[in-house]
Protein backbone atom coordinates (compact mmCIF):
# COMPACT_ATOMS: atom_id res chain seq x y z
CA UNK A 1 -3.59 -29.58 -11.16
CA UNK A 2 -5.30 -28.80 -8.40
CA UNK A 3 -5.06 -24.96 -6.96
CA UNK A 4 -6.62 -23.63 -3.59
CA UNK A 5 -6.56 -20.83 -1.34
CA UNK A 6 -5.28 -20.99 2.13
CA UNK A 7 -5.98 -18.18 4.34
CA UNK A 8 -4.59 -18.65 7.92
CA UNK A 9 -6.01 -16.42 10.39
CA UNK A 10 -5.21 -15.75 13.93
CA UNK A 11 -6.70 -13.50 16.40
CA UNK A 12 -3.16 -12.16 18.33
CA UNK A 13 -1.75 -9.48 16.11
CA UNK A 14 1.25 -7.09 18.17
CA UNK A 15 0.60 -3.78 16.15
CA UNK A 16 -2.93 -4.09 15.54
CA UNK A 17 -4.79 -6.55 18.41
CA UNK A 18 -7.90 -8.45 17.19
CA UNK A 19 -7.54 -7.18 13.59
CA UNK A 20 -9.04 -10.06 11.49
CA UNK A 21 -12.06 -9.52 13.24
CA UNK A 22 -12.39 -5.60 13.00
CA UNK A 23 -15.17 -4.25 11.05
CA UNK A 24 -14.68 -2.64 7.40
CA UNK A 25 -18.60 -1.13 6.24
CA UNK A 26 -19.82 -3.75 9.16
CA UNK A 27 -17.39 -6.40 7.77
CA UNK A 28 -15.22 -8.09 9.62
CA UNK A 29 -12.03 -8.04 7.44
CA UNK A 30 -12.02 -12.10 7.69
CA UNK A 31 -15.33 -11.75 5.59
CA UNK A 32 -14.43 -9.28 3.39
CA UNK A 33 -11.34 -11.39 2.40
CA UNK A 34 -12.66 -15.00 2.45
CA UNK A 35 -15.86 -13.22 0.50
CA UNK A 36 -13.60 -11.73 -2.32
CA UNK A 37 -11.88 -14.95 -2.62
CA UNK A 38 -15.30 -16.39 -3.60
CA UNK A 39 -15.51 -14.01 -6.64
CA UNK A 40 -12.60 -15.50 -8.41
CA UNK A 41 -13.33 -17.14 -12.03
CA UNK A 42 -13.78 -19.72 -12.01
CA UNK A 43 -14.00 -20.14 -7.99
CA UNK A 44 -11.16 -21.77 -6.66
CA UNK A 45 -11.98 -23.31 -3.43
CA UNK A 46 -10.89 -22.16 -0.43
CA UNK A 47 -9.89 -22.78 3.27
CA UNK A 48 -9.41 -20.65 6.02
CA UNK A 49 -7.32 -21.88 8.75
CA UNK A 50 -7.38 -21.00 12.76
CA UNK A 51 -6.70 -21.66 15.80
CA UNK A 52 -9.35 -19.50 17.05
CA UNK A 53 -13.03 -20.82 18.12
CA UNK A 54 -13.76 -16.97 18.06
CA UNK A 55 -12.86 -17.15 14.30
CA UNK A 56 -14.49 -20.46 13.37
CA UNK A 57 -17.69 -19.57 14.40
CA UNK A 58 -17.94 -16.07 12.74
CA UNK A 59 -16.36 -18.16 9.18
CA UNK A 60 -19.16 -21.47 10.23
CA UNK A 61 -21.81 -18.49 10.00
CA UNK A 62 -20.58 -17.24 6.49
CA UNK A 63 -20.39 -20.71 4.79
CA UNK A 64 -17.04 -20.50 4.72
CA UNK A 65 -14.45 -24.11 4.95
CA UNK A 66 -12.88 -24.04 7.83
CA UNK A 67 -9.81 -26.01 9.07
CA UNK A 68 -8.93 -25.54 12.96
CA UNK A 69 -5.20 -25.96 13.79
CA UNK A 70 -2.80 -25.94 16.24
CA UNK A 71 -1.96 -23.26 18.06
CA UNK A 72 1.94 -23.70 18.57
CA UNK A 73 2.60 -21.62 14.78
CA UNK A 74 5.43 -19.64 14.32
CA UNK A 75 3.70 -17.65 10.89
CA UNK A 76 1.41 -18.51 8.83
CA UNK A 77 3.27 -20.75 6.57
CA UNK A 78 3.35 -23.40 9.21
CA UNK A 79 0.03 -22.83 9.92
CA UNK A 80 -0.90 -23.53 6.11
CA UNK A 81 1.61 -26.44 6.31
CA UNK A 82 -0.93 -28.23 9.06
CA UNK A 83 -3.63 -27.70 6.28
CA UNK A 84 -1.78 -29.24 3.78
CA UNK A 85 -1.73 -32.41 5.47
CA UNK A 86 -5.37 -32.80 4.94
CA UNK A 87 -5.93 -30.95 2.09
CA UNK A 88 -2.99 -32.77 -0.03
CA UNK A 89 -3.38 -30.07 -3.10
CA UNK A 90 -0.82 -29.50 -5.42
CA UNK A 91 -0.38 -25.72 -5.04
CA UNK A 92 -1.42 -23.23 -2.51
CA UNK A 93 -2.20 -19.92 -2.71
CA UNK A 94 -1.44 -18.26 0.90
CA UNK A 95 -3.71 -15.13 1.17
CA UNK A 96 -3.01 -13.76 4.25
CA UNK A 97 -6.04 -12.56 6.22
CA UNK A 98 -4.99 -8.52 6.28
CA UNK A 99 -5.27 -8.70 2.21
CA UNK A 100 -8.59 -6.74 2.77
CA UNK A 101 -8.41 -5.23 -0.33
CA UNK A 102 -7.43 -7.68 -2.37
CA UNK A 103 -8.45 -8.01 -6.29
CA UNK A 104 -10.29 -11.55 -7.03
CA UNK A 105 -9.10 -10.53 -10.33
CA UNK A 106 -5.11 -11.14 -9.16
CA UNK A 107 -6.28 -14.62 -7.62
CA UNK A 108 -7.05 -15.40 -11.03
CA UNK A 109 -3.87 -13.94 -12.28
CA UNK A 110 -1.69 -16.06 -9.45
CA UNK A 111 -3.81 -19.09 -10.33
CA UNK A 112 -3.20 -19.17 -13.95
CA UNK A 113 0.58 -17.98 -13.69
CA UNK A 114 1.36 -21.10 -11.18
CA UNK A 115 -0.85 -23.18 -14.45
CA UNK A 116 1.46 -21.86 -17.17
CA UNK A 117 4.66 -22.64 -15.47
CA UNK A 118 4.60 -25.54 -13.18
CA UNK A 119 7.94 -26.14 -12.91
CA UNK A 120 8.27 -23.53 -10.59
CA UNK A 121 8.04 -24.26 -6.42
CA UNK A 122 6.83 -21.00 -5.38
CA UNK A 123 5.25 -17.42 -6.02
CA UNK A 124 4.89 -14.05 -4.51
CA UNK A 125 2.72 -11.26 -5.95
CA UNK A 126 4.87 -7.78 -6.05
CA UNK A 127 3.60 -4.23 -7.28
CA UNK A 128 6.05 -0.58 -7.10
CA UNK A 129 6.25 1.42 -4.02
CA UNK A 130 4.59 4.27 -4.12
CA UNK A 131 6.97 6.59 -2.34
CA UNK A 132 10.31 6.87 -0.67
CA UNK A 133 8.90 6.53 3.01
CA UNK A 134 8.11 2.97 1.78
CA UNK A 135 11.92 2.23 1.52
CA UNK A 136 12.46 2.43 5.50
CA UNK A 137 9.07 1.60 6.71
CA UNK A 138 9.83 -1.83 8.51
CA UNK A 139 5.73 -2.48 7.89
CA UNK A 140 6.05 -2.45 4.24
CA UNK A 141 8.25 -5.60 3.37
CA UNK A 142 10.20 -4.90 -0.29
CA UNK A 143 12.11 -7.01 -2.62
CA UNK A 144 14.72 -7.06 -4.81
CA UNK A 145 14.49 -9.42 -8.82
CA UNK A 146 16.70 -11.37 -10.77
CA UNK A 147 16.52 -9.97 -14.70
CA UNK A 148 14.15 -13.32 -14.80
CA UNK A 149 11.68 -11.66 -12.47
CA UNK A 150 12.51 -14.14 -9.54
CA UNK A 151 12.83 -12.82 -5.44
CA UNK A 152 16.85 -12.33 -4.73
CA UNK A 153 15.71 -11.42 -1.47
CA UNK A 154 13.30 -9.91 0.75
CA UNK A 155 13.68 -7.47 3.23
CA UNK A 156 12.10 -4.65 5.30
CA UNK A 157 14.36 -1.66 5.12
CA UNK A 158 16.66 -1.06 2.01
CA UNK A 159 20.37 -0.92 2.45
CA UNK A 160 21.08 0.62 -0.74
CA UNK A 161 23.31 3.70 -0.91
CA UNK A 162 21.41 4.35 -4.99
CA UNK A 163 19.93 7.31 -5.71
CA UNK A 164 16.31 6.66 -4.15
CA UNK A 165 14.56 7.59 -7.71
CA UNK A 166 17.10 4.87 -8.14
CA UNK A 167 16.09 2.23 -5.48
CA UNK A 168 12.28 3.33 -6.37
CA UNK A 169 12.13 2.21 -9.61
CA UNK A 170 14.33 -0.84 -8.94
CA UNK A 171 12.88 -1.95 -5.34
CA UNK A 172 9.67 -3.90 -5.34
CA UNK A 173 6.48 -4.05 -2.59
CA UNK A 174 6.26 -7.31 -1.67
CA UNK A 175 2.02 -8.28 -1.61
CA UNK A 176 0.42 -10.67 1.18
CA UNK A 177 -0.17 -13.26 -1.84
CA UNK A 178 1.98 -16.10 -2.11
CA UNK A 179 1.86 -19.42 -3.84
CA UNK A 180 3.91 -22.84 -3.17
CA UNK A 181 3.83 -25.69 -4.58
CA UNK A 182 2.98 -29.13 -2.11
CA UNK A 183 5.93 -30.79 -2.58
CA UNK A 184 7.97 -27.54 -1.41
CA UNK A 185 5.70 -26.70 1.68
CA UNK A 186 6.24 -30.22 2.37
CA UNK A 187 10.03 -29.88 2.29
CA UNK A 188 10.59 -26.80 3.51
CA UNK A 189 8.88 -27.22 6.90
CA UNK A 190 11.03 -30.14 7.17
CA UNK A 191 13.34 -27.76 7.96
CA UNK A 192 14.99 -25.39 11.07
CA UNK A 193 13.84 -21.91 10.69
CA UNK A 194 16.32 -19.89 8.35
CA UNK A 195 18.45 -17.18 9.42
CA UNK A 196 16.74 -14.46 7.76
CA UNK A 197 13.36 -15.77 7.51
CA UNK A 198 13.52 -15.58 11.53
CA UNK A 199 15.68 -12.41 12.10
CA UNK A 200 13.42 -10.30 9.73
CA UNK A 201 10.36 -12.20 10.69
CA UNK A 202 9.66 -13.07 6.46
CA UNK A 203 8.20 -16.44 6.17
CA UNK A 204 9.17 -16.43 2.38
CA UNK A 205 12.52 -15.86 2.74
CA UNK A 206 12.59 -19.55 3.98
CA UNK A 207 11.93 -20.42 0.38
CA UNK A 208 14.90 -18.88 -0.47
CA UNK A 209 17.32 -19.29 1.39
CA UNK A 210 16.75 -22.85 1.47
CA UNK A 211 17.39 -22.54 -2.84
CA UNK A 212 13.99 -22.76 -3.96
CA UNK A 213 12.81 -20.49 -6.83
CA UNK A 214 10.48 -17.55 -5.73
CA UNK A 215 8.95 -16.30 -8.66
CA UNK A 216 7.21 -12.42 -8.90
CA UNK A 217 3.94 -11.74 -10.27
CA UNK A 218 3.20 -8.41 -10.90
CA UNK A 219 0.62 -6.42 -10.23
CA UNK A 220 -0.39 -2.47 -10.62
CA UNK A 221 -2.81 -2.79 -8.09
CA UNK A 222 -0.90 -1.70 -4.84
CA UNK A 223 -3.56 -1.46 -2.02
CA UNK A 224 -2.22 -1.54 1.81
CA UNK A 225 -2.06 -4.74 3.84
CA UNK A 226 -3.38 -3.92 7.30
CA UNK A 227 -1.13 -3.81 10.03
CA UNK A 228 -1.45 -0.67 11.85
CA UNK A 229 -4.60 1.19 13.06
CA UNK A 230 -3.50 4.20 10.25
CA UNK A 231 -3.46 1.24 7.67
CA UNK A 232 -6.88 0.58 8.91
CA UNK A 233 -8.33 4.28 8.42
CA UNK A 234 -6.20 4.26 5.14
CA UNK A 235 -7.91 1.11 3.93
CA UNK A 236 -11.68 2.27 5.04
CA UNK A 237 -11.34 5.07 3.12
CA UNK A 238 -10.29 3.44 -0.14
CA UNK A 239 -12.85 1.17 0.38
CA UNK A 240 -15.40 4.23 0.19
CA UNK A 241 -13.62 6.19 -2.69
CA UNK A 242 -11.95 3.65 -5.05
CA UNK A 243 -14.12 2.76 -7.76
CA UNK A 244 -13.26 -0.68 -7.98
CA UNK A 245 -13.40 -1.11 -4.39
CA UNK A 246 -16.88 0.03 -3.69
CA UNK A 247 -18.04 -2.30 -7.01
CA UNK A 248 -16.19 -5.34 -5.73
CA UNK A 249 -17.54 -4.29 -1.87
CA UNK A 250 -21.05 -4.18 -3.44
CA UNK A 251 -21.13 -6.88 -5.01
CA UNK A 252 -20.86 -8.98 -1.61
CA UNK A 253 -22.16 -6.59 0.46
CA UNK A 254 -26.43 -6.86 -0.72
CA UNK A 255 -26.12 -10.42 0.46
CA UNK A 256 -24.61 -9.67 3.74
C-alpha cells in the first residue's frame, strides 16, 4: 500500500494574509511543516501542492516535491484531488500547511492506523479541547463520535444544551490531519459540494455526508493550528518553551 503526504498550500488566507509564508525562529511555517514531515519513520514521501510561484520557489529551494495546480480550488481537498491525478497513491494523508506544530511522531501514528485497517475510506486525527471557550470559537472546528470512534459530524460551534463539563469531555478538537483513501477522493470530488461541507466551510464533512466512514485517531498532543495572528504568537511561544517542540525544531533547524 502505498501512503503519502499531501500538503496543499496557498498564499490567500482571510484571517491571517500570507500565513504559510510567515516566519516561525526564521522559518517560514511551509518549511517548518514540509521539514517535520521529513522526520517521519520511516519517511513517507511527500508533496506539497500550490498554486503559488511565490511558494514553489521558496519549497524548489528546500528540496522539497512540488506539484503546481490550478488555481480555481474551493479547499484544499480539491486541491489534493488535482494531485491525485498524478500521483495515483492509494491513501493520502492531507496535512494542511498551518499544522506548524505538528508531531512527525502522529504521521507515523496516521500512517500505520490507515495500514491496520484498510477497509476504511477516510481518517481525521482528533485530540480534547482544552477549555470551554473552545466550544463556541468558530476557529476551532469540533466533532462529535460514534461508540466505534467514527466522525458523526463536524461542526464549529456546539449546539448542545449538556452540562459543558458535559460537552467537554464528550466533544472532540478536530486536528488539520486527515487521511482518504484514492478511490474515495476519486469519488467524492465527483460530486456537488455538500450542504454542510459548504455552509460551515468543513471539507471533511463532504466525506460524510456523502456516507463514507470518517474514522478518529486520537491524539494527546493538542497544539494550535494557525489561523489568527494570536494563534501565531500562541504557537511561537510553544515553539520556544515546549520541550518537544524546541527538540523536534532543533533537529531541523542546524541544517537550515
Amino acid at each position: 500500500m502505498k501512503i503519502g503526504i499531501v500538503i496543499p498550500a496557498r498564499l490567500e488566507s482571510e484571517r491571517l494574509p500570507n500565513k504559510v509564508m510567515r516566519k516561525f525562529n526564521e522559518i517560514p511555517m511551509i518549511e517548518h511543516v514540509w521539514k517535520r514531515s521529513q522526520l517521519t519513520t520511516p519517511r513517507i514521501e511527500t508533496v506539497i501542492a500550490t498554486d503559488n510561484n511565490q511558494i514553489s520557489s521558496l519549497c524548489y529551494k528546500m528540496g522539497a516535491r512540488i506539484l503546481q495546480t490550478s488555481k480555481n480550488h474551493e479547499n484544499g481537498l480539491s486541491r489534493v484531488g488535482e494531485a491525485a491525478k498524478k500521483l495515483k497513491w492509494d491513501f493520502y494523508i492531507i496535512l494542511q500547511a498551518d499544522e506548524l506544530l505538528i508531531l512527525p511522531s502522529t504521521l507515523n501514528l496516521i500512517a500505520k492506523t490507515i495500514k491496520s485497517k484498510k477497509n476504511i475510506g477516510s481518517f481525521n486525527l482528533i485530540t480534547n479541547l482544552k477549555n470551554k471557550h473552545e466550544l463556541n470559537d468558530p476557529n476551532v472546528v469540533k466533532c462529535i463520535l460514534r461508540e466505534d470512534k467514527s466522525i458523526i459530524n463536524i461542526f464549529r460551534k456546539t449546539s448542545m444544551t449538556a452540562d459543558i463539563d458535559l460537552q467537554l469531555e464528550t466533544i472532540k478538537k478536530i486536528c488539520g490531519v486527515y487521511a482518504v483513501s484514492h478511490q474515495a477522493l476519486t469519488w467524492s470530488l465527483k460530486k456537488p459540494p455538500q450542504t454542510i461541507e459548504r455552509l460551515e466551510s468543513i471539507e471533511q464533512m463532504k466525506f460524510i455526508e456523502l456516507g463514507i466512514v470518517v474514522s478518529s485517531i486520537f491524539t494527546n498532543n493538542s497544539y494550535p493550528s494557525i489561523n489568527t495572528l494570536s494563534d501565531a504568537v500562541l504557537a511561537q511561544s510553544i515553539l520556544r518553551k515546549d520541550n518537544l517542540q524546541k527538540k523536534i525544531t532543533k533537529s531541523y533547524q542546524k541544517n537550515a
